[in-house]
C-alpha atoms as a PDB file:
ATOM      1  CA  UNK A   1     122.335 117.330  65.847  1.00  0.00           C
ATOM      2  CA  UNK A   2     126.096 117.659  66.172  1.00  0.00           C
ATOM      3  CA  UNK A   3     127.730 114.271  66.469  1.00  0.00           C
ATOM      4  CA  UNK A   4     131.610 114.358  68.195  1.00  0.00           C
ATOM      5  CA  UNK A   5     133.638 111.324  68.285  1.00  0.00           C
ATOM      6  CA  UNK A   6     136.374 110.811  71.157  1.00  0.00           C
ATOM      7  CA  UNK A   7     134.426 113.201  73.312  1.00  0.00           C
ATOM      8  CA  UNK A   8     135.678 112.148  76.704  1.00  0.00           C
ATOM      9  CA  UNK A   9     138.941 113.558  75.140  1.00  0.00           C
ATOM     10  CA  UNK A  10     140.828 116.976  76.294  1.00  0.00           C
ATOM     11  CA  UNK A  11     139.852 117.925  72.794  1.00  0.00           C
ATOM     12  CA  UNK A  12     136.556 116.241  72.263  1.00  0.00           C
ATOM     13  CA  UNK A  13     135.550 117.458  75.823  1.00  0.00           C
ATOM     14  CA  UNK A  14     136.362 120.860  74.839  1.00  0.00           C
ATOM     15  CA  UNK A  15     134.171 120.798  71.826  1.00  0.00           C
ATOM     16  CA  UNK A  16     131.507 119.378  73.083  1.00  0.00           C
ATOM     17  CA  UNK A  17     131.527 122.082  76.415  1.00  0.00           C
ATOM     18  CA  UNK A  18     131.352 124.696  73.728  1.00  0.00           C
ATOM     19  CA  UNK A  19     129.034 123.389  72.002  1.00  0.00           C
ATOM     20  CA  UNK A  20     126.239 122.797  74.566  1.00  0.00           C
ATOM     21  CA  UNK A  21     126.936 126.734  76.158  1.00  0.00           C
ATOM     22  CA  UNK A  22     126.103 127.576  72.382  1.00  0.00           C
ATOM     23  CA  UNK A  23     122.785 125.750  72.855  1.00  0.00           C
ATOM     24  CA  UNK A  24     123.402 123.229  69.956  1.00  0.00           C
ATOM     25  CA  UNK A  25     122.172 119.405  70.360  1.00  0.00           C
ATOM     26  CA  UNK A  26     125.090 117.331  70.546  1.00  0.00           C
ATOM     27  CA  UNK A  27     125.662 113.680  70.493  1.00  0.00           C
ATOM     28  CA  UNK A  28     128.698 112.485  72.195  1.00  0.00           C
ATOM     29  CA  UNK A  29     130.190 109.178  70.997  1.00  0.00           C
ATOM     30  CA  UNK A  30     132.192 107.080  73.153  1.00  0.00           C
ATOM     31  CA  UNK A  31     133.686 104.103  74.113  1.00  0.00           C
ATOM     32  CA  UNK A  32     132.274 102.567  77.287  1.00  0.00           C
ATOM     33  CA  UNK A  33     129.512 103.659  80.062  1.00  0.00           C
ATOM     34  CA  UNK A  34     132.118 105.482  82.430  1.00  0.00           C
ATOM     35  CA  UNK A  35     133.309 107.968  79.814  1.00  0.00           C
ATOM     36  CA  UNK A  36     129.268 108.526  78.869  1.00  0.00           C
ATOM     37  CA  UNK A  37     128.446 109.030  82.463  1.00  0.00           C
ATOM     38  CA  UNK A  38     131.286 111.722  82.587  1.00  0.00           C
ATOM     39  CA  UNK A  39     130.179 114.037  79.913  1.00  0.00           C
ATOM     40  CA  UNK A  40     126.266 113.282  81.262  1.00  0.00           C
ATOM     41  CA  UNK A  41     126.130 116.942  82.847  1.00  0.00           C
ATOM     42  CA  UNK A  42     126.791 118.540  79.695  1.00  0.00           C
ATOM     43  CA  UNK A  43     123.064 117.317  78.641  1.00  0.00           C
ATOM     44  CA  UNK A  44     124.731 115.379  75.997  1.00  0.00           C
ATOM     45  CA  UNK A  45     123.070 112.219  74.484  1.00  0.00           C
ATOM     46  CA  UNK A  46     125.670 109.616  74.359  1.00  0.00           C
ATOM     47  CA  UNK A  47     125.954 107.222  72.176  1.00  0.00           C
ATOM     48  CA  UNK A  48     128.640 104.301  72.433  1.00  0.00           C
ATOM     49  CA  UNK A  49     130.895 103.116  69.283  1.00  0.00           C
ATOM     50  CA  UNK A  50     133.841 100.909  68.478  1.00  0.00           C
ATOM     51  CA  UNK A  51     135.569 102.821  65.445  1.00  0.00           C
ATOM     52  CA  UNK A  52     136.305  98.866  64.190  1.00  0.00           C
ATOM     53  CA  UNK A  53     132.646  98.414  63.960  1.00  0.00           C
ATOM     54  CA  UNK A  54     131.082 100.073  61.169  1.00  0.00           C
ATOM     55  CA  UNK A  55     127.655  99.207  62.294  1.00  0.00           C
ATOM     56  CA  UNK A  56     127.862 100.995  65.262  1.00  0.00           C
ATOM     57  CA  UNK A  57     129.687 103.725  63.632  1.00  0.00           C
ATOM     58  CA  UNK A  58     127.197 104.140  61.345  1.00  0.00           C
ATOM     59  CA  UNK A  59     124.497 103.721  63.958  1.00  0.00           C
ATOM     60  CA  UNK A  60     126.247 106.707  66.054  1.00  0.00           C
ATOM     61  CA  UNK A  61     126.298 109.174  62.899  1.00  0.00           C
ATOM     62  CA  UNK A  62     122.824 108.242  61.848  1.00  0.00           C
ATOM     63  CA  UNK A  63     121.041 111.751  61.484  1.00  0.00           C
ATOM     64  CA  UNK A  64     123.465 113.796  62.175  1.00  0.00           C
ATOM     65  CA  UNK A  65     123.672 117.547  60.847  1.00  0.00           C
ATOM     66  CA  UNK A  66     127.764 117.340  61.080  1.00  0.00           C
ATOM     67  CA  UNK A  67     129.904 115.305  62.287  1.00  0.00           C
ATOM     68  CA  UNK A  68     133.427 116.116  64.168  1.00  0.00           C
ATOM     69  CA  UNK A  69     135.694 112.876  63.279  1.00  0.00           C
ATOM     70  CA  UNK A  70     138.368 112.110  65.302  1.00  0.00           C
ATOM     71  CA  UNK A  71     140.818 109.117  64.526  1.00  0.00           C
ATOM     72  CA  UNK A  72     143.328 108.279  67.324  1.00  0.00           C
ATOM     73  CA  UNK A  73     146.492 106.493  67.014  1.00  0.00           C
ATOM     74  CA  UNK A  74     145.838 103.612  69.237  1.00  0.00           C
ATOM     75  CA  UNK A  75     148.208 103.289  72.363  1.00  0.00           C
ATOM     76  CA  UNK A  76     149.336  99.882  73.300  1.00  0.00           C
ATOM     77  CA  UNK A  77     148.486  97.775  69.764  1.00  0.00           C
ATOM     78  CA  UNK A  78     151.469  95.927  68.042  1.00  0.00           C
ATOM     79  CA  UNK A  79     150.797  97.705  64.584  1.00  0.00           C
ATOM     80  CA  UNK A  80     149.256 100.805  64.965  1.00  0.00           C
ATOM     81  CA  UNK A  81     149.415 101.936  61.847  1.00  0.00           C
ATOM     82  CA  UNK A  82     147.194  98.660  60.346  1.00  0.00           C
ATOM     83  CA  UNK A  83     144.569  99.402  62.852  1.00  0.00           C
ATOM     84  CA  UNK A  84     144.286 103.096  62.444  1.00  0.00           C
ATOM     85  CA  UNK A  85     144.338 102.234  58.761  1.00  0.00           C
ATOM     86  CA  UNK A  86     141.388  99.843  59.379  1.00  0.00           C
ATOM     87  CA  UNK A  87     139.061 102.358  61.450  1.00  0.00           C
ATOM     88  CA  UNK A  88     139.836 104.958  58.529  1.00  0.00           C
ATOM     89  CA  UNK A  89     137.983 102.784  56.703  1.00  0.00           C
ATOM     90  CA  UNK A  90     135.083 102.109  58.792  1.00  0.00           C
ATOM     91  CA  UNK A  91     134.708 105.846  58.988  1.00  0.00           C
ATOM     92  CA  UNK A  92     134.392 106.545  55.470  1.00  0.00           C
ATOM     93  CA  UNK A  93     131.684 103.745  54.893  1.00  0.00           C
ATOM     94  CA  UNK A  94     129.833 104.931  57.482  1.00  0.00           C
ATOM     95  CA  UNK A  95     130.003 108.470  56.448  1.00  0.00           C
ATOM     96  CA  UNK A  96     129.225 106.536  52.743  1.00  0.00           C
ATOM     97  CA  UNK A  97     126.141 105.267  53.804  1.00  0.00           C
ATOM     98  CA  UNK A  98     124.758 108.240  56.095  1.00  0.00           C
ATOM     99  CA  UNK A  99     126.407 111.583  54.770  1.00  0.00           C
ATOM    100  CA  UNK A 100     125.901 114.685  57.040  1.00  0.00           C
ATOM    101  CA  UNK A 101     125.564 117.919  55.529  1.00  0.00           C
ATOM    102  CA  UNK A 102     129.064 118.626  57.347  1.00  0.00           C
ATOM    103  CA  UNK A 103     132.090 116.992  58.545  1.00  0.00           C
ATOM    104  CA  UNK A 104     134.769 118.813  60.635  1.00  0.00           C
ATOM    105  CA  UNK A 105     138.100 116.164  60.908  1.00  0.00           C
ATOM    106  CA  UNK A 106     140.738 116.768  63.491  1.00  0.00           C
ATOM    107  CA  UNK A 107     144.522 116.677  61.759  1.00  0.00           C
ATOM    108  CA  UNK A 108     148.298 117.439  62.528  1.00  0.00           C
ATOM    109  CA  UNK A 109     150.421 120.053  61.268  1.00  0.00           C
ATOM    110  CA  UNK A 110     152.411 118.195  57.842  1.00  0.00           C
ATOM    111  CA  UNK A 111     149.294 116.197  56.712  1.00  0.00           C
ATOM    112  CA  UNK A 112     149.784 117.192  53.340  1.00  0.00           C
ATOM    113  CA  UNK A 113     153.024 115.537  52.843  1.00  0.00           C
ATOM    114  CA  UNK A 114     152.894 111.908  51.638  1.00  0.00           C
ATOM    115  CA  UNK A 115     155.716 110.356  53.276  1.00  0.00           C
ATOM    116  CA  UNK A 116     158.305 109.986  55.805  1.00  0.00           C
ATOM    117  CA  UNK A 117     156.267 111.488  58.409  1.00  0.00           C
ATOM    118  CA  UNK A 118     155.285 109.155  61.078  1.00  0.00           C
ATOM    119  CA  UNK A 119     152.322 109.199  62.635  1.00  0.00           C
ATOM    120  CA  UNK A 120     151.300 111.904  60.431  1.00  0.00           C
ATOM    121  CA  UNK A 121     151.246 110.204  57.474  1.00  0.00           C
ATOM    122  CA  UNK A 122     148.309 108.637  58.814  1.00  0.00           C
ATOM    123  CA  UNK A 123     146.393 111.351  59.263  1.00  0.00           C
ATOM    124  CA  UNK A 124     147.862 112.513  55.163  1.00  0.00           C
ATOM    125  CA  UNK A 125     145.449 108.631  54.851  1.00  0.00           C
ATOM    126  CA  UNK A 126     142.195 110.060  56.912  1.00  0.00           C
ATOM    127  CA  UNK A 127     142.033 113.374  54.787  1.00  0.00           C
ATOM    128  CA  UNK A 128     143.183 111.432  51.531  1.00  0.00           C
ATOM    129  CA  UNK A 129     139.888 109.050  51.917  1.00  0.00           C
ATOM    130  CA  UNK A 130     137.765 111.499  53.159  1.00  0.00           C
ATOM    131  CA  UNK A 131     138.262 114.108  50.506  1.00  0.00           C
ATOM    132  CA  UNK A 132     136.283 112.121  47.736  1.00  0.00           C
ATOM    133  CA  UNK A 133     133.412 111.354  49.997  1.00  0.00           C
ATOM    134  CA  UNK A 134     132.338 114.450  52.065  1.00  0.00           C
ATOM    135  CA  UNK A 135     131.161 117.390  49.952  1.00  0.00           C
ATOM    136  CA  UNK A 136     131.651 119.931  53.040  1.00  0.00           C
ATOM    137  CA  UNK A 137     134.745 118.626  55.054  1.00  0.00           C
ATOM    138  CA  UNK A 138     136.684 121.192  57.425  1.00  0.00           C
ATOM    139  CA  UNK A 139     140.342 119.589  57.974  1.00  0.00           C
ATOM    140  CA  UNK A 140     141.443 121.111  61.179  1.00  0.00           C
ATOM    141  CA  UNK A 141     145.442 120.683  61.680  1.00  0.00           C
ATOM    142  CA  UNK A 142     146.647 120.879  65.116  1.00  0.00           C
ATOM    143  CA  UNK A 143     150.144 121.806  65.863  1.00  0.00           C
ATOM    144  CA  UNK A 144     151.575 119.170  68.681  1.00  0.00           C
ATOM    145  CA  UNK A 145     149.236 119.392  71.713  1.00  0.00           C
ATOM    146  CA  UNK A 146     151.622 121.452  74.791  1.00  0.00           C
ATOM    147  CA  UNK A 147     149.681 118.310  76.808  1.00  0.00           C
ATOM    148  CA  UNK A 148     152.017 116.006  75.237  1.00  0.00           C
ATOM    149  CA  UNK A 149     154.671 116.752  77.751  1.00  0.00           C
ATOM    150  CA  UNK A 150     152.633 115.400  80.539  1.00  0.00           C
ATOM    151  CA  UNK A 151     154.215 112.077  79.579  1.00  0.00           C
ATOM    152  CA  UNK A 152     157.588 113.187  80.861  1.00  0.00           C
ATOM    153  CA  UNK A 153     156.677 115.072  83.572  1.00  0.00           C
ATOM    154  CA  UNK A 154     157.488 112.505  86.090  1.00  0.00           C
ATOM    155  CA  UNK A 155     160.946 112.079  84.987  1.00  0.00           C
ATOM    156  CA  UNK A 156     161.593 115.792  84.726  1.00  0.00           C
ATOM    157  CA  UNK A 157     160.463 116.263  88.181  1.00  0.00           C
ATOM    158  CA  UNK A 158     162.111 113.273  89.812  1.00  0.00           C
ATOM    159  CA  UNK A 159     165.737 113.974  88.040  1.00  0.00           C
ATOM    160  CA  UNK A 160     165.702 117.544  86.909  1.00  0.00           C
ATOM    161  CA  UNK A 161     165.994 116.747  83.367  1.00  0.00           C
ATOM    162  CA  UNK A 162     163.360 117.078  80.554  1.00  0.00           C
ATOM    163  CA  UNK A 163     164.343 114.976  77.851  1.00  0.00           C
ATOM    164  CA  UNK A 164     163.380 116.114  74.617  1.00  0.00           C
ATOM    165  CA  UNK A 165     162.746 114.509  70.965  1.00  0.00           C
ATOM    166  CA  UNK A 166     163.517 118.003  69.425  1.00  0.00           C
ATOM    167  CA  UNK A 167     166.740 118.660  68.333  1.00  0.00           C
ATOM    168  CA  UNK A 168     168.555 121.062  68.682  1.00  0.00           C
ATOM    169  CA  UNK A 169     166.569 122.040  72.053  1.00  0.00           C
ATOM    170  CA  UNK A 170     166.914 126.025  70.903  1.00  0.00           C
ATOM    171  CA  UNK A 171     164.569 125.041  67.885  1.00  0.00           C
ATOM    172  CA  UNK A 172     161.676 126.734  68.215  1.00  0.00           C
ATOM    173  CA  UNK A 173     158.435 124.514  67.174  1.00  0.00           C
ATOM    174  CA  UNK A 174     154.486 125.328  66.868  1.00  0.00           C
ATOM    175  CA  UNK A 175     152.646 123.679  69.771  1.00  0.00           C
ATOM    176  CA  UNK A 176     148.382 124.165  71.073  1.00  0.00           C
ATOM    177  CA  UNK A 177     146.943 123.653  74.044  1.00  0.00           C
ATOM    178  CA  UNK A 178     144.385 120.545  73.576  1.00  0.00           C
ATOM    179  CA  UNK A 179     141.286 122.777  75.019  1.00  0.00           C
ATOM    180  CA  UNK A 180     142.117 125.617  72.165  1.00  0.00           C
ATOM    181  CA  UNK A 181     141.731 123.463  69.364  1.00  0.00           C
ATOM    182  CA  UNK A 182     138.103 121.630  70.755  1.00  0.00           C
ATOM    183  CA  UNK A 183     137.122 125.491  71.255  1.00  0.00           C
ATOM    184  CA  UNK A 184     138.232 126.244  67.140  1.00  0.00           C
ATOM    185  CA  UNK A 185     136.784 122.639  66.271  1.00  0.00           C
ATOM    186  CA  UNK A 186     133.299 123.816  67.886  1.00  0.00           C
ATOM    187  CA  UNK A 187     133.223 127.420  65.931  1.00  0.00           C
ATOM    188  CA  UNK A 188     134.120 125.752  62.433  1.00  0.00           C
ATOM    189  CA  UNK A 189     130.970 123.325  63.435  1.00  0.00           C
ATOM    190  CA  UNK A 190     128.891 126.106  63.758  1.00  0.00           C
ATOM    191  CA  UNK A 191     129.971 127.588  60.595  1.00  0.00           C
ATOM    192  CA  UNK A 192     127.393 127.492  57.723  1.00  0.00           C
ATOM    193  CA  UNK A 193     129.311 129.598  55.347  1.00  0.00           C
ATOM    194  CA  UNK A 194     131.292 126.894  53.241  1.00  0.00           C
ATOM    195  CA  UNK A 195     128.763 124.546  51.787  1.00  0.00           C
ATOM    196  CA  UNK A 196     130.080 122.164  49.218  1.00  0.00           C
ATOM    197  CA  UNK A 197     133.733 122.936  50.177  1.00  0.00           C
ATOM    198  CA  UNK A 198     136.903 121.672  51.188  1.00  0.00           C
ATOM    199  CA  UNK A 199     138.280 123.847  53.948  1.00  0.00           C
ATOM    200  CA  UNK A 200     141.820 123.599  55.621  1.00  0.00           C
ATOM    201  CA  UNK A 201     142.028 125.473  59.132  1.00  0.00           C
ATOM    202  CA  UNK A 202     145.788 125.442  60.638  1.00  0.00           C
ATOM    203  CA  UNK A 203     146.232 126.269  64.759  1.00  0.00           C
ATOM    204  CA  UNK A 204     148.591 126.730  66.907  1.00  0.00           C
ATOM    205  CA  UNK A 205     149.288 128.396  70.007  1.00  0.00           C
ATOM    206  CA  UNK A 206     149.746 132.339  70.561  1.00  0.00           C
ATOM    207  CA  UNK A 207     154.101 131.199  70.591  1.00  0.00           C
ATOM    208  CA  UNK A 208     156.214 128.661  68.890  1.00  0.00           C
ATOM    209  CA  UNK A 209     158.543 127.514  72.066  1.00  0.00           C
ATOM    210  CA  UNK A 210     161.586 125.645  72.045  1.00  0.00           C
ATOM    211  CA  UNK A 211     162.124 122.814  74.445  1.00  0.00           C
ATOM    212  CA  UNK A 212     164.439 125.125  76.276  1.00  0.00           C
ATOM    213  CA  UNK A 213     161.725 127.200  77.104  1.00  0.00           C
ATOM    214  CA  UNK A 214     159.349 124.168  77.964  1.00  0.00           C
ATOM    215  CA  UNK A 215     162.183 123.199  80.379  1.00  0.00           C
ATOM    216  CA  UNK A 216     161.989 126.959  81.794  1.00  0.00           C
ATOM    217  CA  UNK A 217     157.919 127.149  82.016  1.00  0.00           C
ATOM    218  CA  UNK A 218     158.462 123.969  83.984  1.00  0.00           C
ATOM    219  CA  UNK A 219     160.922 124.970  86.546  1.00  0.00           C
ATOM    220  CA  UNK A 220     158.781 128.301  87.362  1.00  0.00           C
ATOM    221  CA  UNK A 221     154.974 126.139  87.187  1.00  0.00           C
ATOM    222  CA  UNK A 222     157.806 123.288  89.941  1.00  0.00           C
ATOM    223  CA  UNK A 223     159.626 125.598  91.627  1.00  0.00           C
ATOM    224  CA  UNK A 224     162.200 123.097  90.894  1.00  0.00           C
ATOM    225  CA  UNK A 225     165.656 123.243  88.430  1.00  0.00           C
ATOM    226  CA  UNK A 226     164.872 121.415  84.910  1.00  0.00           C
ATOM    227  CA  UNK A 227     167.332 121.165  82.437  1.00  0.00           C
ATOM    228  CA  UNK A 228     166.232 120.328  78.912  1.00  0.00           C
ATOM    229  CA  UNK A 229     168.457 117.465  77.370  1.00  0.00           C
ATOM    230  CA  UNK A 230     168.666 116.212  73.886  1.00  0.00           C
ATOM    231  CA  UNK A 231     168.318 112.627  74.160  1.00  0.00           C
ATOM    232  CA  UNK A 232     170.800 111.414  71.260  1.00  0.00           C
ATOM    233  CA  UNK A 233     168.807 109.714  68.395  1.00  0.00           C
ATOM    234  CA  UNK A 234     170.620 106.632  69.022  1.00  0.00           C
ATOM    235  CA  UNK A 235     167.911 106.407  72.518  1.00  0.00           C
ATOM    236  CA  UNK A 236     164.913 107.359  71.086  1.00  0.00           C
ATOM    237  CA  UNK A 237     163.971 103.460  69.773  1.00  0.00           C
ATOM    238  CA  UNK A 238     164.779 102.305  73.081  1.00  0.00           C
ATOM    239  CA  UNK A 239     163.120 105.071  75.093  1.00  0.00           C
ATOM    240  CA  UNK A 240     160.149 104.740  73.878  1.00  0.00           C
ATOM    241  CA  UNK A 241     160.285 100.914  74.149  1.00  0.00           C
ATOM    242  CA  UNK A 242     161.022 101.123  77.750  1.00  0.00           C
ATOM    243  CA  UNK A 243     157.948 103.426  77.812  1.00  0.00           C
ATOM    244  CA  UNK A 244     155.934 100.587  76.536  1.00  0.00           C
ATOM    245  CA  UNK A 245     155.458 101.603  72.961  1.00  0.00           C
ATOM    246  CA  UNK A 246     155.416  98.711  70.561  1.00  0.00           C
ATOM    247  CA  UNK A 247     158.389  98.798  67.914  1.00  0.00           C
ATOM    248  CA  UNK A 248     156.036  99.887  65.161  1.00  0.00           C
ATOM    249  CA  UNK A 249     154.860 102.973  67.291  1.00  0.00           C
ATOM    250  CA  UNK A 250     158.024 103.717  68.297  1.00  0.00           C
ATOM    251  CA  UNK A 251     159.168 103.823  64.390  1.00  0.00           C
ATOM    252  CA  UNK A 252     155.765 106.169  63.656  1.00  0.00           C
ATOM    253  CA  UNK A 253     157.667 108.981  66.334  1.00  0.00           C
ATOM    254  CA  UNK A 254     161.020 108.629  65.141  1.00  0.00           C
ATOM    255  CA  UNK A 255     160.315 108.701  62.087  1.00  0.00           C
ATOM    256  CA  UNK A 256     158.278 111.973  62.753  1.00  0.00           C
ATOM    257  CA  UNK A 257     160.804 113.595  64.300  1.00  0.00           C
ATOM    258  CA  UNK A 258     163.536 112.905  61.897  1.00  0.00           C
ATOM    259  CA  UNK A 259     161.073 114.393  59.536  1.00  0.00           C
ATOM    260  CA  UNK A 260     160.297 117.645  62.182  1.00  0.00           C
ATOM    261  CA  UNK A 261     164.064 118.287  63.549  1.00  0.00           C
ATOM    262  CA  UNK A 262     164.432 118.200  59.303  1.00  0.00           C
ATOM    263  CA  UNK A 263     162.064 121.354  59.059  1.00  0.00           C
ATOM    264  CA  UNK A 264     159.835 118.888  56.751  1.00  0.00           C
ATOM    265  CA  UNK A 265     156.606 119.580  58.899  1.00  0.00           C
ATOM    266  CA  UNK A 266     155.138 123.240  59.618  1.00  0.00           C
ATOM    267  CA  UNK A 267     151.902 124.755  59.100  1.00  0.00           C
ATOM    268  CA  UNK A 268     150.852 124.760  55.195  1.00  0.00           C
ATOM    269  CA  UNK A 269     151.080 127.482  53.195  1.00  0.00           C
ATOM    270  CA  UNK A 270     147.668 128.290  52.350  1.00  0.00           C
ATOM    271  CA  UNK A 271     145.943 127.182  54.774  1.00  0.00           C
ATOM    272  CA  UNK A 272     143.644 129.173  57.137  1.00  0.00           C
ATOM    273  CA  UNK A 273     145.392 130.513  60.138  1.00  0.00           C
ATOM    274  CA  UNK A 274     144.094 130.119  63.570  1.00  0.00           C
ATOM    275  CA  UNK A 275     146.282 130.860  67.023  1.00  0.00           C
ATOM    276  CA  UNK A 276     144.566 129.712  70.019  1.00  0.00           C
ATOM    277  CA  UNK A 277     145.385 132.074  73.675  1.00  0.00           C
ATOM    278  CA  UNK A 278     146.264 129.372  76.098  1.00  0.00           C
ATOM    279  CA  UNK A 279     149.893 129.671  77.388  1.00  0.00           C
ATOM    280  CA  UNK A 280     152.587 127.237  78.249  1.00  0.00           C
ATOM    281  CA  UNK A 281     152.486 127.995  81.237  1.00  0.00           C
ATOM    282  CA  UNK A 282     148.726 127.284  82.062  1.00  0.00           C
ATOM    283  CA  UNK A 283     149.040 123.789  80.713  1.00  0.00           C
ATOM    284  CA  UNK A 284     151.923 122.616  82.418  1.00  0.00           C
ATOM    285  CA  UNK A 285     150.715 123.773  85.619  1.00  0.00           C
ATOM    286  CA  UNK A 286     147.182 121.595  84.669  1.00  0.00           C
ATOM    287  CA  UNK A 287     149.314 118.878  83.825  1.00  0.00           C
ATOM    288  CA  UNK A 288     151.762 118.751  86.914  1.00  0.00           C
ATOM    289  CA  UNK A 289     151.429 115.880  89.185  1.00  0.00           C
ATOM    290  CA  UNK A 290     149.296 116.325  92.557  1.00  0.00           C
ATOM    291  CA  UNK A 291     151.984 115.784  94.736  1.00  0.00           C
ATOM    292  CA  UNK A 292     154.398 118.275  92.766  1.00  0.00           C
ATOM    293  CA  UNK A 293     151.952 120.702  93.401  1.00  0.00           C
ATOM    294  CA  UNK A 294     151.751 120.264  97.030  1.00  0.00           C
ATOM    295  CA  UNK A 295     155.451 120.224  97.466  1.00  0.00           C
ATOM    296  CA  UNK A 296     155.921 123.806  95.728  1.00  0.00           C
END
């Protein structure tokens, strides 16, 4: 049995779709009834967990030949940081008390670095605290997910400009398409052949891009003129306020980009290498709003 938390995620959902074509029992953990009844046709079991409650953590992992951990930052809460902290925790006492034979953890790109990062530095936490109590733990660092523009879509297509967190906007950067790394996620699962072993994977996408070319990919997937801008750092607090970020999570993304625009976050060294084949252009045109489609 291969358990998969967040699995009513692009990424989860992907891993778990692999999984069952590969014929392998799976046990999907999520949140409420709705999400279960969504991955249902897979032939998943489903099992329901709050990753504040290490009971039902626990309860969810119980039996499990490997486990695929995923941690999200959580959207909408005042301190982010404090509560991802806290279900780091519940996740290694869980894992504590019923150890699979495997654990597969999804990562970013820059987890190895300490400090300074943002969000990331969170996810430098998860692997920090996992390390010590999973024998055979695959770390699996995604570049930033391509999906991730999605959020700005509807101001791109509404004003023509795509405002962009990367500076300079000819700066090219590693991104992934969600679906590539749930595919990757799923083979490293099903990979008996590092037993007692820490094992860092590293994907990205078949290109780095820069947000120029994001702002290209979009006009040709819109039919429409977009213009990348570099919103000055001086707007990036109160853009993502206005977005309805909380100040702390607003702080985590600065502070990551400072870090990125820096060239102080890139795919490690010696880490495995993985590229996944989805384009640019394939997940912008997923992401693009129904009725942008129909006006093309």
């Amino acid at each position: 049995m291969i358990v998969t938390f967040g699995a009513s995620g692009k990424v989860g959902r992907a891993t778990v779709a692999a999984l069952r074509s590969s014929g392998q029992a799976v046990r999907a953990v999520v949140r409420s009834k709705q999400q279960g009844s969504d991955l249902a046709h897979f032939g998943c079991e489903i099992a329901f967990a709050d990753l504040l409650d290490t009971a039902s953590v626990a309860n969810a992992i119980r039996g499990a030949d490997a486990v695929q951990i995923l941690c999200p930052v959580p959207v909408g809460d005042a301190h982010p940081a404090n509560t991802m902290r806290r279900m780091i925790d519940v996740i290694v006492e869980a894992l504590r008390a019923h150890p699979p034979s495997r654990v597969l953890a999804l990562s970013d790109y820059g987890a190895e670095v300490e400090r300074g990062t943002g969000i990331t530095m969170l996810f430098h936490a998860l692997e920090k605290q996992l390390k010590p109590v999973v024998k055979n733990l695959t770390l699996l660092r995604a570049a930033e997910h391509m999906q991730n523009w999605a959020r700005v879509l509807p101001m791109a297509l509404s004003t023509g400009i795509l405002p962009s967190l990367h500076h300079p906007l000819s700066k090219r950067f590693p991104t992934v398409a969600a679906q590539d790394v749930g595919r990757l996620a799923a083979e490293l699962l099903l990979d008996r052949g590092y037993a007692d072993s820490l094992r860092t994977v590293s994907v990205e996408g078949p290109r780095r891009v820069s947000a120029l070319d994001v702002a290209r990919t979009l006009s040709e997937v819109s039919s429409r003129e977009i213009t990348a801008h570099e919103l000055s750092r001086d707007q990036w607090t109160p853009t993502l306020q206005r977005a309805g970020l909380s100040a702390e999570h607003a702080k985590l993304i600065t502070d990551l980009y400072d870090t990125h625009n820096a060239g102080g976050i890139d795919v490690q060294a010696l880490s495995e290498r993985r590229f996944g084949k989805t384009e640019l252009f394939e997940v912008l045109a997923s992401v693009l709003p129904t009725n942008a489609t129909a006006a093309r």
